[in-house]
Protein backbone atom coordinates (compact mmCIF):
# COMPACT_ATOMS: atom_id res chain seq x y z
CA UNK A 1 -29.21 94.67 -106.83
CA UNK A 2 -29.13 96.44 -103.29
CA UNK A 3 -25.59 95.52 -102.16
CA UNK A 4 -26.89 95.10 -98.47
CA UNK A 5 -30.15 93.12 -99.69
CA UNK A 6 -27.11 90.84 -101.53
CA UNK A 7 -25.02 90.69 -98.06
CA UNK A 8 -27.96 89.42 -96.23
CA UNK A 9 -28.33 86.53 -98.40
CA UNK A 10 -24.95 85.09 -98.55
CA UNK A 11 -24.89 85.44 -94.71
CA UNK A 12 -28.07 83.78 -94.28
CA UNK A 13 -26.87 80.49 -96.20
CA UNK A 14 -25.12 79.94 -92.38
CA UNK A 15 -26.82 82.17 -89.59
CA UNK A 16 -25.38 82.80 -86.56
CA UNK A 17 -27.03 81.14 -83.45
CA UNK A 18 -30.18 82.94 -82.59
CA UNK A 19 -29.39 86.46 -81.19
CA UNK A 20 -26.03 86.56 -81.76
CA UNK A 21 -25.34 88.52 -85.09
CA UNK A 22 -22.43 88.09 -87.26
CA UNK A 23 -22.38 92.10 -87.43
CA UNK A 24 -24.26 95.11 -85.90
CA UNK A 25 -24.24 97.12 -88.98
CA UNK A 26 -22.72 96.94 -92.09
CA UNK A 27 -22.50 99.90 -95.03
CA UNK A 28 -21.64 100.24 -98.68
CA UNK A 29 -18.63 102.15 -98.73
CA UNK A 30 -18.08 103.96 -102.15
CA UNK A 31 -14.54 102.19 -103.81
CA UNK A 32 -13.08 105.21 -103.49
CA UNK A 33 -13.76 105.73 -100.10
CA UNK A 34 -12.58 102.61 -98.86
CA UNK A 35 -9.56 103.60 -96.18
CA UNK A 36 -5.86 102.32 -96.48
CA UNK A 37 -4.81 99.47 -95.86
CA UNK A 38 -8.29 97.91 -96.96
CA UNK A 39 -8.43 99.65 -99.90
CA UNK A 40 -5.36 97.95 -101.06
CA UNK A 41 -6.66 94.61 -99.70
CA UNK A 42 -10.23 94.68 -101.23
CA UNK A 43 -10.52 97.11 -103.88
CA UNK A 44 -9.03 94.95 -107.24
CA UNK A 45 -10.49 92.41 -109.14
CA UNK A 46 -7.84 89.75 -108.36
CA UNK A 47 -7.89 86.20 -106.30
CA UNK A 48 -8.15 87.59 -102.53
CA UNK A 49 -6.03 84.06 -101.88
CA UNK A 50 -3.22 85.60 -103.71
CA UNK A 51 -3.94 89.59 -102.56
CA UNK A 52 -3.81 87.93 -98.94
CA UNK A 53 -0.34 86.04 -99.49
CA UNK A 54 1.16 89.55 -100.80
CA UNK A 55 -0.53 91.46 -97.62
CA UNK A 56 0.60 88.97 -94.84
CA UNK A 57 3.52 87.89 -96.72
CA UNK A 58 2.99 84.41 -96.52
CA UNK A 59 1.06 81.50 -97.95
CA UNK A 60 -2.72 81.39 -96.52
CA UNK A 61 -4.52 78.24 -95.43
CA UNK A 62 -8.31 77.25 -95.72
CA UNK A 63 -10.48 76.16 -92.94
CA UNK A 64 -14.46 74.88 -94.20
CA UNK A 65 -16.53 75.73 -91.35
CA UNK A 66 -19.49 74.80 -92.80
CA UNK A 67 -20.75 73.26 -96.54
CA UNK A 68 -23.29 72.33 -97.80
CA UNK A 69 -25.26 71.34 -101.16
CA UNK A 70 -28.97 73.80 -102.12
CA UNK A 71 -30.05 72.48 -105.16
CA UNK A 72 -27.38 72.61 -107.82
CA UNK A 73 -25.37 75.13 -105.85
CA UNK A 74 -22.27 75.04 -103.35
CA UNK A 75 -22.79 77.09 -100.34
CA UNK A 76 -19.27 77.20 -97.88
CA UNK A 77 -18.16 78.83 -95.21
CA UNK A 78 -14.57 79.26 -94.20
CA UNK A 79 -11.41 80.96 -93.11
CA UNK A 80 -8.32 81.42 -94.30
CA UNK A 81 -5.32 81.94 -92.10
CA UNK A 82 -1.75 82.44 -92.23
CA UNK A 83 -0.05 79.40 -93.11
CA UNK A 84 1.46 77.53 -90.24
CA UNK A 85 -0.22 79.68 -87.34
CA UNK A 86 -3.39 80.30 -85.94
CA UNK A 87 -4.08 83.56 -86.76
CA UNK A 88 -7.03 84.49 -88.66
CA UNK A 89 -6.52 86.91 -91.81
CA UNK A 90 -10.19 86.44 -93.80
CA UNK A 91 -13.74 85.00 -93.33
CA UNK A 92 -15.46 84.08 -96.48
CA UNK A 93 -18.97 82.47 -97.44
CA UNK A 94 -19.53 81.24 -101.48
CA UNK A 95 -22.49 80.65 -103.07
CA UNK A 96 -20.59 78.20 -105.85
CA UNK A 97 -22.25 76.77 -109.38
CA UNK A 98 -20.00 74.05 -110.41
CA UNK A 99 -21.69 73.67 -113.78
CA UNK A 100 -19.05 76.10 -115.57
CA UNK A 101 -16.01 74.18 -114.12
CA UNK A 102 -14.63 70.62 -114.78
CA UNK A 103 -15.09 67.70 -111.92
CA UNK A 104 -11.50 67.89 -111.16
CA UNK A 105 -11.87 71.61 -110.33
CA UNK A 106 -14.76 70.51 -107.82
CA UNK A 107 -13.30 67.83 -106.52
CA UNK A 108 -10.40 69.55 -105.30
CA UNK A 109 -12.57 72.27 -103.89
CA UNK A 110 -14.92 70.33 -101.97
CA UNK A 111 -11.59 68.73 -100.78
CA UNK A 112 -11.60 71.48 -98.78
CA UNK A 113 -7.44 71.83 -98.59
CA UNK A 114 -6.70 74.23 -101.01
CA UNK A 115 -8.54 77.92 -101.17
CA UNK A 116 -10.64 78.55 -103.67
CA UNK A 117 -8.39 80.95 -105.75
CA UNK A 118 -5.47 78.90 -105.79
CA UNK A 119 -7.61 75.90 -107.24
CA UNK A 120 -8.77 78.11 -109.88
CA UNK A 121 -5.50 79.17 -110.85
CA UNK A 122 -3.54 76.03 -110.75
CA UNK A 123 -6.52 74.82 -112.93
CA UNK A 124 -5.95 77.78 -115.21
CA UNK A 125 -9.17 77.96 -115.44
CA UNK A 126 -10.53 81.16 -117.37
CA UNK A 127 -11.60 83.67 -114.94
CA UNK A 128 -12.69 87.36 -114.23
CA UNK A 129 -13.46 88.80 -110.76
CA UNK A 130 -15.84 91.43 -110.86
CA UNK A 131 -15.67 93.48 -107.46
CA UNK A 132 -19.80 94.29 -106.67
CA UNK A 133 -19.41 96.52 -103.41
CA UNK A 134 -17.07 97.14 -100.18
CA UNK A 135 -19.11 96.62 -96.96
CA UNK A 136 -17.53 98.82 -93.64
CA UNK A 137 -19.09 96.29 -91.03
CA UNK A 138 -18.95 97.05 -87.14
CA UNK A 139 -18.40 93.39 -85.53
CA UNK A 140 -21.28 91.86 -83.63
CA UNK A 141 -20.82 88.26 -81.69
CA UNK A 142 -19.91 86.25 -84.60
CA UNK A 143 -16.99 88.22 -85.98
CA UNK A 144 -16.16 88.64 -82.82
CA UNK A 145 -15.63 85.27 -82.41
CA UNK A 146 -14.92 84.27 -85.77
CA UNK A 147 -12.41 87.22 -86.58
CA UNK A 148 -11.00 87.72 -83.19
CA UNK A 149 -12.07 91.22 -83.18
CA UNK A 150 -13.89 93.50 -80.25
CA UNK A 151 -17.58 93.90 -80.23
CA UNK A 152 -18.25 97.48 -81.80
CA UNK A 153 -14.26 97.39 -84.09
CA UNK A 154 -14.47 98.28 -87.51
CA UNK A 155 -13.51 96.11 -90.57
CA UNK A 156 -14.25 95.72 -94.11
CA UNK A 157 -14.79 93.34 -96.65
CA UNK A 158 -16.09 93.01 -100.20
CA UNK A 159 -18.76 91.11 -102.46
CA UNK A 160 -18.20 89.80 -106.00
CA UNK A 161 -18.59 87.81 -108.81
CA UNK A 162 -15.83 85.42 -109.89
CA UNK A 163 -16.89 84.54 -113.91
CA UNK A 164 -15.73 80.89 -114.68
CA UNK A 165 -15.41 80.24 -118.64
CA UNK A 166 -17.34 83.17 -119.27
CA UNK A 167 -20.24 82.49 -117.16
CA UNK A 168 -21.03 83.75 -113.63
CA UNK A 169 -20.35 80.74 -111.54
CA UNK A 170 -19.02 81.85 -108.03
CA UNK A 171 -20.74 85.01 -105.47
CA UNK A 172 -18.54 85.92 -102.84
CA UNK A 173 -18.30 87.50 -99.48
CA UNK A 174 -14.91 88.15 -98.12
CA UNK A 175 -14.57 89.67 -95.06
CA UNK A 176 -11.11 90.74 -93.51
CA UNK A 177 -9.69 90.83 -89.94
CA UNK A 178 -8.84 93.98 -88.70
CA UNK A 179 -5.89 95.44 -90.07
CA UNK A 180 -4.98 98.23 -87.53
């Protein structure tokens, strides 16, 4: 699939109020291609929760923006910042099939306190992050807003696939503040 046409749909499970876009352009950037530091940040197939807490040096916390149910999937918006401050490190939205995890697994993740990848983990549950594409985006209103950035900044972020069990149960869109 058309890693833009992808994009487009996990940011249209929670658009941005009319005229105000979350980004004025965004671009598959080869792997390879991705500049330091994000290339460090995004380019792995590892927990971004725990690729965060190495980066900042510190725990992360979760923020739910917005959640909802669409048929048997869990759509979510939210941030995760550094622990015990109000800064900002990652926007995220998942598009979330709990029918490869147990109930206590999606309990505690539509709990809403822990982030996602730490749940997973402390659940050892059986996991493989596929990285699907890095996305250079150019901040319109909402990551302005959201991400604390200037209108026109550059930042990046990646898609992928999270495999619960075996089975592809979680999309994901992780976007991350500015690092310069």
């Amino acid at each position: 699939m058309n890693p833009i046409i992808e994009l487009e749909q996990l940011v249209s499970m929670f658009p941005e109020p009319e005229g105000q876009p979350l980004y004025l352009k965004a671009e598959h950037v080869a792997k390879e291609a991705t500049p330091e530091p994000y290339r460090q940040m995004l380019v792995h197939e590892l927990h971004m929760t725990v690729t965060m807490e190495s980066f900042h040096k510190c725990a992360v916390e979760v923020i739910v923006i917005d959640s909802r149910f669409e048929n048997e999937l869990y759509l979510r918006r939210s941030l995760l910042k550094k622990n015990g401050t109000e800064k900002i490190v990652q926007l995220g939205y998942v598009r979330f099939n709990f029918e490869y995890v147990t109930k206590c697994v999606k309990e505690e993740i539509l709990a809403g306190i822990t982030p996602l990848g730490r749940v997973l983990i402390q659940h050892n549950v059986l996991r493989h992050v596929d990285l699907g594409a890095i996305i250079r985006f150019t901040a319109g209103p909402g990551l302005v807003k959201t991400l604390q950035m200037k209108e026109g900044q550059i930042t990046y972020g990646r898609m992928a696939t999270i495999f619960c069990n075996g089975s592809p149960a979680i999309d994901l869109l992780e976007i991350s503040s500015p690092l310069e």
